[in-house]
C-alpha atoms as a PDB file:
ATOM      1  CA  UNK A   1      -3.443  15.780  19.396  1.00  0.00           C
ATOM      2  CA  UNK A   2      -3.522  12.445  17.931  1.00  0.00           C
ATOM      3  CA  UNK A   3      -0.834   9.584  19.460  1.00  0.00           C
ATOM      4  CA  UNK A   4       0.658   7.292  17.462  1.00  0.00           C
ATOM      5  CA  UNK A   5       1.726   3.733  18.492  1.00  0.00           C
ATOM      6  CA  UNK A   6       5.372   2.637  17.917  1.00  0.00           C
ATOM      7  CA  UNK A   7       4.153   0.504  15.476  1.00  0.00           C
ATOM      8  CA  UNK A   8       2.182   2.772  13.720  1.00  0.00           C
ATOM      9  CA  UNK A   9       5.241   5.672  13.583  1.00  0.00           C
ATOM     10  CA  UNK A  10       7.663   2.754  12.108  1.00  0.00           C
ATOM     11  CA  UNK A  11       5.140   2.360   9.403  1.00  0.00           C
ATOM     12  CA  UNK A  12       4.359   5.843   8.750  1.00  0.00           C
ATOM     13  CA  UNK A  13       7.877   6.327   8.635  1.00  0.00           C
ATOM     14  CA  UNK A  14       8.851   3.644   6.510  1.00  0.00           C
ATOM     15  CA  UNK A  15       5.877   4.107   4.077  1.00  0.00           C
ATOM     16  CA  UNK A  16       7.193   7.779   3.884  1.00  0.00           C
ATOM     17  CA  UNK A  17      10.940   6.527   3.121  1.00  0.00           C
ATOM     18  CA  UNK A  18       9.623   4.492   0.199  1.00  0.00           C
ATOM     19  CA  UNK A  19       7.218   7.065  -1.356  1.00  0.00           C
ATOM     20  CA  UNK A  20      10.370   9.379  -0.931  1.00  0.00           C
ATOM     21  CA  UNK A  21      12.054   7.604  -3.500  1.00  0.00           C
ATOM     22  CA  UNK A  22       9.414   5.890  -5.298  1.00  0.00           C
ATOM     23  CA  UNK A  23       8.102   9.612  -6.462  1.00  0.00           C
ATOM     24  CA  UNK A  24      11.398  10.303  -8.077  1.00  0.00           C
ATOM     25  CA  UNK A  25      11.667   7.549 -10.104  1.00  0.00           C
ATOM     26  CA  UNK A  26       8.809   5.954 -12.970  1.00  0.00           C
ATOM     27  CA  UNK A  27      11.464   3.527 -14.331  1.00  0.00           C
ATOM     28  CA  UNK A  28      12.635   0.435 -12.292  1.00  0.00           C
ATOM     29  CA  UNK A  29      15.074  -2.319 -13.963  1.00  0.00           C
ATOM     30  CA  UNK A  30      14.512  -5.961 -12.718  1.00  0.00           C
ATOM     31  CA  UNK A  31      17.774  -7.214 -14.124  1.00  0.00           C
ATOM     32  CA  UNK A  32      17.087 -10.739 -15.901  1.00  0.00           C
ATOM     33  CA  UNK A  33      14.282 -12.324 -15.217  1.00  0.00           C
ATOM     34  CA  UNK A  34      15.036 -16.097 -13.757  1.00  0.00           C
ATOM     35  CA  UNK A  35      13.431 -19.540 -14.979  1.00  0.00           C
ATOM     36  CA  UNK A  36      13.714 -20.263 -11.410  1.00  0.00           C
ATOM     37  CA  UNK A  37      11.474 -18.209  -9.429  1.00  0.00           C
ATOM     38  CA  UNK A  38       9.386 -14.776  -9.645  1.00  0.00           C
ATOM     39  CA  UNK A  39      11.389 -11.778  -9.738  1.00  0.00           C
ATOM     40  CA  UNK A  40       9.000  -9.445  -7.317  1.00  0.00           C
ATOM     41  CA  UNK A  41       8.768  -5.503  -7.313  1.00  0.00           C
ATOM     42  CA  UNK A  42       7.009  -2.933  -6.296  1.00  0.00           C
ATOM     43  CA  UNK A  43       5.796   0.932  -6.458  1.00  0.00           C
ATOM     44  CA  UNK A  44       4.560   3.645  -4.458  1.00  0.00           C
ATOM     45  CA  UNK A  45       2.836   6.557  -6.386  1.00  0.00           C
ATOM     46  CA  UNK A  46       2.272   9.934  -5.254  1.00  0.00           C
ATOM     47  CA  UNK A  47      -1.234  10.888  -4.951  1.00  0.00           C
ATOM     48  CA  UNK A  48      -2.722  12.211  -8.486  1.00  0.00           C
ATOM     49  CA  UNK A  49      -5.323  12.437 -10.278  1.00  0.00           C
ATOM     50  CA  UNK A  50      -4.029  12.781 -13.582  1.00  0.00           C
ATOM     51  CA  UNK A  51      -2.460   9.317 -13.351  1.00  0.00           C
ATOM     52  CA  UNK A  52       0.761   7.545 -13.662  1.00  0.00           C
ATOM     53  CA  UNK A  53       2.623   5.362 -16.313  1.00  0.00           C
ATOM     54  CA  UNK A  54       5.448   3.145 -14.435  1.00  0.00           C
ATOM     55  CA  UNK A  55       8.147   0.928 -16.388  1.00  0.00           C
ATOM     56  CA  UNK A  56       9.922  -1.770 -15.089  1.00  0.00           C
ATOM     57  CA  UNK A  57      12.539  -3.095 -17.920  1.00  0.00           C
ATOM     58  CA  UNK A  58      13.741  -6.993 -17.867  1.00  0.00           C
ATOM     59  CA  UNK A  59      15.564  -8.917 -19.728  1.00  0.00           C
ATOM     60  CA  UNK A  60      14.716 -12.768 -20.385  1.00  0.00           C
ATOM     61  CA  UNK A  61      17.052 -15.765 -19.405  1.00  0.00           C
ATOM     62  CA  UNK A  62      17.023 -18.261 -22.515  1.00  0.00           C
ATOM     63  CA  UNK A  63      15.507 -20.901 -23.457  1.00  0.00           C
ATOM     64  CA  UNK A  64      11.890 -19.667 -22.634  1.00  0.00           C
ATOM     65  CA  UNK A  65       8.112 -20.779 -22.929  1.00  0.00           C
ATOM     66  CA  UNK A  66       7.013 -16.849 -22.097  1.00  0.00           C
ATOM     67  CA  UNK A  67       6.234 -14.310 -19.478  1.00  0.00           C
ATOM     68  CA  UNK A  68       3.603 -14.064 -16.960  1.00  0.00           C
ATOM     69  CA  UNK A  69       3.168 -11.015 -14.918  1.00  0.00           C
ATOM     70  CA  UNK A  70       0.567 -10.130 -12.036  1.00  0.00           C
ATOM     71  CA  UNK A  71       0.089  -6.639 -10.258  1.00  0.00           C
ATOM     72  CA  UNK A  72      -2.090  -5.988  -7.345  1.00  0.00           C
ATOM     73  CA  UNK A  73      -3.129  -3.370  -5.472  1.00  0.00           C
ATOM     74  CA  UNK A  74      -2.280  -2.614  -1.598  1.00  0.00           C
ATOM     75  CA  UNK A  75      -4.732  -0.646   0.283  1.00  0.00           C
ATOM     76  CA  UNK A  76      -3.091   0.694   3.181  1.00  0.00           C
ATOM     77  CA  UNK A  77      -4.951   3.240   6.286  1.00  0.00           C
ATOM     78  CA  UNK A  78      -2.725   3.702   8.947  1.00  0.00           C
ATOM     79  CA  UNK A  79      -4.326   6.724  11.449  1.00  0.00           C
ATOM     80  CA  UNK A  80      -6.007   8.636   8.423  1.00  0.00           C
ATOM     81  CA  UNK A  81      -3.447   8.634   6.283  1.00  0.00           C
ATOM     82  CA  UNK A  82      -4.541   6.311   3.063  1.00  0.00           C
ATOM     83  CA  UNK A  83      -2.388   4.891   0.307  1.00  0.00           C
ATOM     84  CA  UNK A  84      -4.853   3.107  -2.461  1.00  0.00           C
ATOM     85  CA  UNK A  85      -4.470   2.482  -6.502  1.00  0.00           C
ATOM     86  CA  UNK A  86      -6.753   2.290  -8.960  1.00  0.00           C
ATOM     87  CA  UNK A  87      -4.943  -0.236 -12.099  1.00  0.00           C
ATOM     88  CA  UNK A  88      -5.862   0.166 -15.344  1.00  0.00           C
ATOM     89  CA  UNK A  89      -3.412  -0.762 -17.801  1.00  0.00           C
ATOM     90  CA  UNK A  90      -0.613  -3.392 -17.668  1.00  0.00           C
ATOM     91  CA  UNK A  91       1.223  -3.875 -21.170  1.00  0.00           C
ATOM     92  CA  UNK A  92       4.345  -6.056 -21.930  1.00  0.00           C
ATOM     93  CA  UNK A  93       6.618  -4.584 -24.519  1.00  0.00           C
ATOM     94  CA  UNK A  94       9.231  -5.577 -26.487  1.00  0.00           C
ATOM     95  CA  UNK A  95      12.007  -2.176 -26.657  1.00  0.00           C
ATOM     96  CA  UNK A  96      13.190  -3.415 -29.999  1.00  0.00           C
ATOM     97  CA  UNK A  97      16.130  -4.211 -31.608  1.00  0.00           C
ATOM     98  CA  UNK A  98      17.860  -0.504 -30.354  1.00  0.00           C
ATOM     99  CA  UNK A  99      17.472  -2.107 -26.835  1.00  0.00           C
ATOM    100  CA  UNK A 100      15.828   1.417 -26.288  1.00  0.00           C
ATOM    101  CA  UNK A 101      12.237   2.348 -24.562  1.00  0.00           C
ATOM    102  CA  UNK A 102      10.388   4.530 -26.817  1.00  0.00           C
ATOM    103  CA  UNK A 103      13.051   4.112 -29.704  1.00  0.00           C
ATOM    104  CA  UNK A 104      10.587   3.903 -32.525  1.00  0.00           C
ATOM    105  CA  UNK A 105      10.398   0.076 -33.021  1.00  0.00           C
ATOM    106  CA  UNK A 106       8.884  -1.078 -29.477  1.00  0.00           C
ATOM    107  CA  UNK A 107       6.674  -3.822 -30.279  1.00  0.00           C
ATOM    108  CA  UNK A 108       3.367  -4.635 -27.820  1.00  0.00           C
ATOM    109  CA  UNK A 109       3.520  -8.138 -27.034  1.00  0.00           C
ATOM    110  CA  UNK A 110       0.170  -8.173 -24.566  1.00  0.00           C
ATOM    111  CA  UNK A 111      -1.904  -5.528 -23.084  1.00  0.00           C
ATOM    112  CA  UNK A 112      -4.767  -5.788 -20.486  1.00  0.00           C
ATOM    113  CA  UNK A 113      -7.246  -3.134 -20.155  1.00  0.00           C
ATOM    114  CA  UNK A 114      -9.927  -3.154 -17.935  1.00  0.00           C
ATOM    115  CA  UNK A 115     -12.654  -3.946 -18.634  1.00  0.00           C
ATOM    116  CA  UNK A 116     -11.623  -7.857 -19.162  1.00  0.00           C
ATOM    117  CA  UNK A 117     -11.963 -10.815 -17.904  1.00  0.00           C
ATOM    118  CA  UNK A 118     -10.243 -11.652 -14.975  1.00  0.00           C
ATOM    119  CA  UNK A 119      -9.201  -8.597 -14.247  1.00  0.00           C
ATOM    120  CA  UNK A 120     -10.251  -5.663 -12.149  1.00  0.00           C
ATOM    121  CA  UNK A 121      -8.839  -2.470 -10.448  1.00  0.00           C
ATOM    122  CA  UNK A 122      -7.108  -4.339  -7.685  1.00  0.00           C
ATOM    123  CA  UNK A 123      -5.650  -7.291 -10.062  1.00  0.00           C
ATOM    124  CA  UNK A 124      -4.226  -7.047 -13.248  1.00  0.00           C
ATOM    125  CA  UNK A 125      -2.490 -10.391 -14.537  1.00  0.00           C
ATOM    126  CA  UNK A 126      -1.052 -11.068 -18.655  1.00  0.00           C
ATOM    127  CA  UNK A 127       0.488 -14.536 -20.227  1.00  0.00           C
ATOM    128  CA  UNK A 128       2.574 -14.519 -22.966  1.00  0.00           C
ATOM    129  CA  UNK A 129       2.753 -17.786 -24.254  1.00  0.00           C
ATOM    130  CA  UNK A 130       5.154 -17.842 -27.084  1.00  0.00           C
ATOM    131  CA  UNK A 131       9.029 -17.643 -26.393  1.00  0.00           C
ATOM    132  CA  UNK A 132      10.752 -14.485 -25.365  1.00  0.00           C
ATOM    133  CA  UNK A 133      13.811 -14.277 -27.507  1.00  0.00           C
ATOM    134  CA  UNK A 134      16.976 -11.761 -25.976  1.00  0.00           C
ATOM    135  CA  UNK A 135      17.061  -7.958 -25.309  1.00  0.00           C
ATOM    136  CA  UNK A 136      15.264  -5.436 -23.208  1.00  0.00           C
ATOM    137  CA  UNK A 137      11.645  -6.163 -22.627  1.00  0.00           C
ATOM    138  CA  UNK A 138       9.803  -3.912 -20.270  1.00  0.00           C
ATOM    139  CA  UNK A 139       5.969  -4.199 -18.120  1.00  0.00           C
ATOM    140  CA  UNK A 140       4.333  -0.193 -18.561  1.00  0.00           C
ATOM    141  CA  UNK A 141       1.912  -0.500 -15.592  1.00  0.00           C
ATOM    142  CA  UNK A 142      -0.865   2.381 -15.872  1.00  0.00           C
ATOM    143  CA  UNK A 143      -3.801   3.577 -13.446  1.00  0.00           C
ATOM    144  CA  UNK A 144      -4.596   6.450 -11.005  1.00  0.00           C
ATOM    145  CA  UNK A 145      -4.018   6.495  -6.862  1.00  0.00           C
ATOM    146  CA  UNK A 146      -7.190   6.942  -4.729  1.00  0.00           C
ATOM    147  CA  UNK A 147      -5.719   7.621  -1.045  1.00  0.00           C
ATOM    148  CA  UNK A 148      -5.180  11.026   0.699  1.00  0.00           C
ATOM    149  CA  UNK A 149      -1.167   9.963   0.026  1.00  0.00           C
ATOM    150  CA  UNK A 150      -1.184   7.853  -2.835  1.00  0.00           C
ATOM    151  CA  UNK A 151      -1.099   4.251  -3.716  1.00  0.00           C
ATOM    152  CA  UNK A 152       1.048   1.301  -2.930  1.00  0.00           C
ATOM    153  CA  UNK A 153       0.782  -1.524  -5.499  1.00  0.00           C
ATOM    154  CA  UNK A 154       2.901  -4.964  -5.913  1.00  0.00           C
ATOM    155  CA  UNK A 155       3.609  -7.334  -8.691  1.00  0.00           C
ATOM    156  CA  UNK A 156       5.098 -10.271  -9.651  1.00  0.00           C
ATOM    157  CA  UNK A 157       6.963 -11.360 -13.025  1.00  0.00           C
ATOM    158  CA  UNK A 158       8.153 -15.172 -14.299  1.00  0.00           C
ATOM    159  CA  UNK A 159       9.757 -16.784 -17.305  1.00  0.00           C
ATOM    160  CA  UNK A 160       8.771 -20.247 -17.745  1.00  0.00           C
ATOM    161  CA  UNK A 161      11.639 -22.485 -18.799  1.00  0.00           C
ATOM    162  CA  UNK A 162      10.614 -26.033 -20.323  1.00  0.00           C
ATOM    163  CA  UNK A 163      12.059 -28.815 -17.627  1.00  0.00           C
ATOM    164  CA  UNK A 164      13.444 -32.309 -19.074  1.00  0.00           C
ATOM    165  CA  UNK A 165      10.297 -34.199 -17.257  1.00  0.00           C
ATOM    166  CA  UNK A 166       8.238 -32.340 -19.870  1.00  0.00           C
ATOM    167  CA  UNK A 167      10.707 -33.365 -22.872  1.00  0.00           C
ATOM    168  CA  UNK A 168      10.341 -37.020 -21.754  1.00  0.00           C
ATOM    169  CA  UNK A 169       6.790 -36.503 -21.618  1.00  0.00           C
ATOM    170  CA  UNK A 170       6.544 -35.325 -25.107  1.00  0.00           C
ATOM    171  CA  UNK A 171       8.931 -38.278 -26.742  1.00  0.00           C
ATOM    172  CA  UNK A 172       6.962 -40.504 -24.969  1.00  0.00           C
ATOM    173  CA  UNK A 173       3.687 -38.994 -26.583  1.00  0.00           C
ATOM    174  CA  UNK A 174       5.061 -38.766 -29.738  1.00  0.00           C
ATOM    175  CA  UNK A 175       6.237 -42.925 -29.494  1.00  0.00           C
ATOM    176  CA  UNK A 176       3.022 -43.743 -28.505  1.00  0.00           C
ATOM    177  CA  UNK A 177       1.306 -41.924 -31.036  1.00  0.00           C
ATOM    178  CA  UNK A 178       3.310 -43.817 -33.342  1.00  0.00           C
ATOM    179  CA  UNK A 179       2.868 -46.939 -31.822  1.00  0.00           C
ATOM    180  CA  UNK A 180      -0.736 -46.581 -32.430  1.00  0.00           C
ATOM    181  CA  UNK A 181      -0.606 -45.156 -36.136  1.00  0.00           C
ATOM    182  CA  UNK A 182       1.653 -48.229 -37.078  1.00  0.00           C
ATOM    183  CA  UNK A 183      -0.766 -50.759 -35.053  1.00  0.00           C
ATOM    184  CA  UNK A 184      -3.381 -49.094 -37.206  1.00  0.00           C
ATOM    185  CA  UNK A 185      -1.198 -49.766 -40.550  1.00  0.00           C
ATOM    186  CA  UNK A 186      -0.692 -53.275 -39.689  1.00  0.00           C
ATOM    187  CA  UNK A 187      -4.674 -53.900 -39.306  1.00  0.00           C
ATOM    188  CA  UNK A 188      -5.490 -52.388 -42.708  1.00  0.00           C
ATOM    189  CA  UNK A 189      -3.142 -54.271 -44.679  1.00  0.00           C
ATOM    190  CA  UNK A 190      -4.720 -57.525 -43.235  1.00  0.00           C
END
């Protein structure tokens, strides 16, 4: 008979909670995503070896420079019983203006398939560096799970917003730039 520790019952028994109602659901919404700080979230995938396509739907506080997202994997073995994912896909999408997934007028904005650079099973990371204008955007994370009772895998997601340190910085580009074009004028005409 095997014994378990007290720890390791909590974690079996939380880990079994989640996957509970992780199974159930392949669509998570984030709410809006803040300029301030990462919005975090998370998944735990039955085990299969057919694979599994997870959405998590945003939408995009305004003004933006883009989105950035990051996934990674969690291998977990706690007395046999193994939770690992294999990523292969991460794809931001915009739902369109029907605010609808699968609607007919989603729009890819980035995908990362593996192979690429920077990227492996474990990791996958995506920048979008042009603004993110309003409605329901949505990250469709892809892959298969590995461990006797699925995977566990965790990601990250963040709106840039430009701060007023990098609007001074600009203006003061842009007046030295013309200080130098006009110093340049003045020489020619001598």
């Amino acid at each position: 008979m095997t014994k378990f520790s007290l720890k390791q019952t909590v974690a079996i028994a939380v880990l079994a909670g989640a996957s509970a109602g992780a199974y159930a659901d392949t669509e998570q919404s984030l709410g809006t995503i803040s300029t301030s700080f990462p919005t975090t979230f998370s998944s735990v995938v039955a085990p299969t070896t057919t694979g599994f396509s997870d959405i998590f739907t945003f939408t995009v506080a305004e003004p933006n420079l883009g989105v950035g997202a990051s996934v990674v994997n969690i291998p977990l073995n706690v007395s046999g019983f193994t939770f690992d994912t294999v990523l292969a896909t991460m794809s931001l999408v915009s739902a369109g203006a029907d605010n609808a997934i699968g609607g007919g007028d989603d729009t890819v904005l980035q995908s990362v398939v593996l192979p690429s650079s920077g990227n492996s099973t474990d990791h996958l990371s995506l920048n979008w560096d042009t603004p993110v204008s309003g409605g329901l955007h949505y990250l469709n994370i892809t892959g298969v799970t590995g461990g006797s009772e699925g995977g566990i895998y965790s990601g990250a997601i963040a709106s840039a917003v430009p701060e007023p340190e990098t609007y001074a910085m600009l203006l003061a580009g842009l007046g030295l730039m013309g200080a130098v074009v006009r110093r340049r004028g003045t020489r020619k005409s001598s």
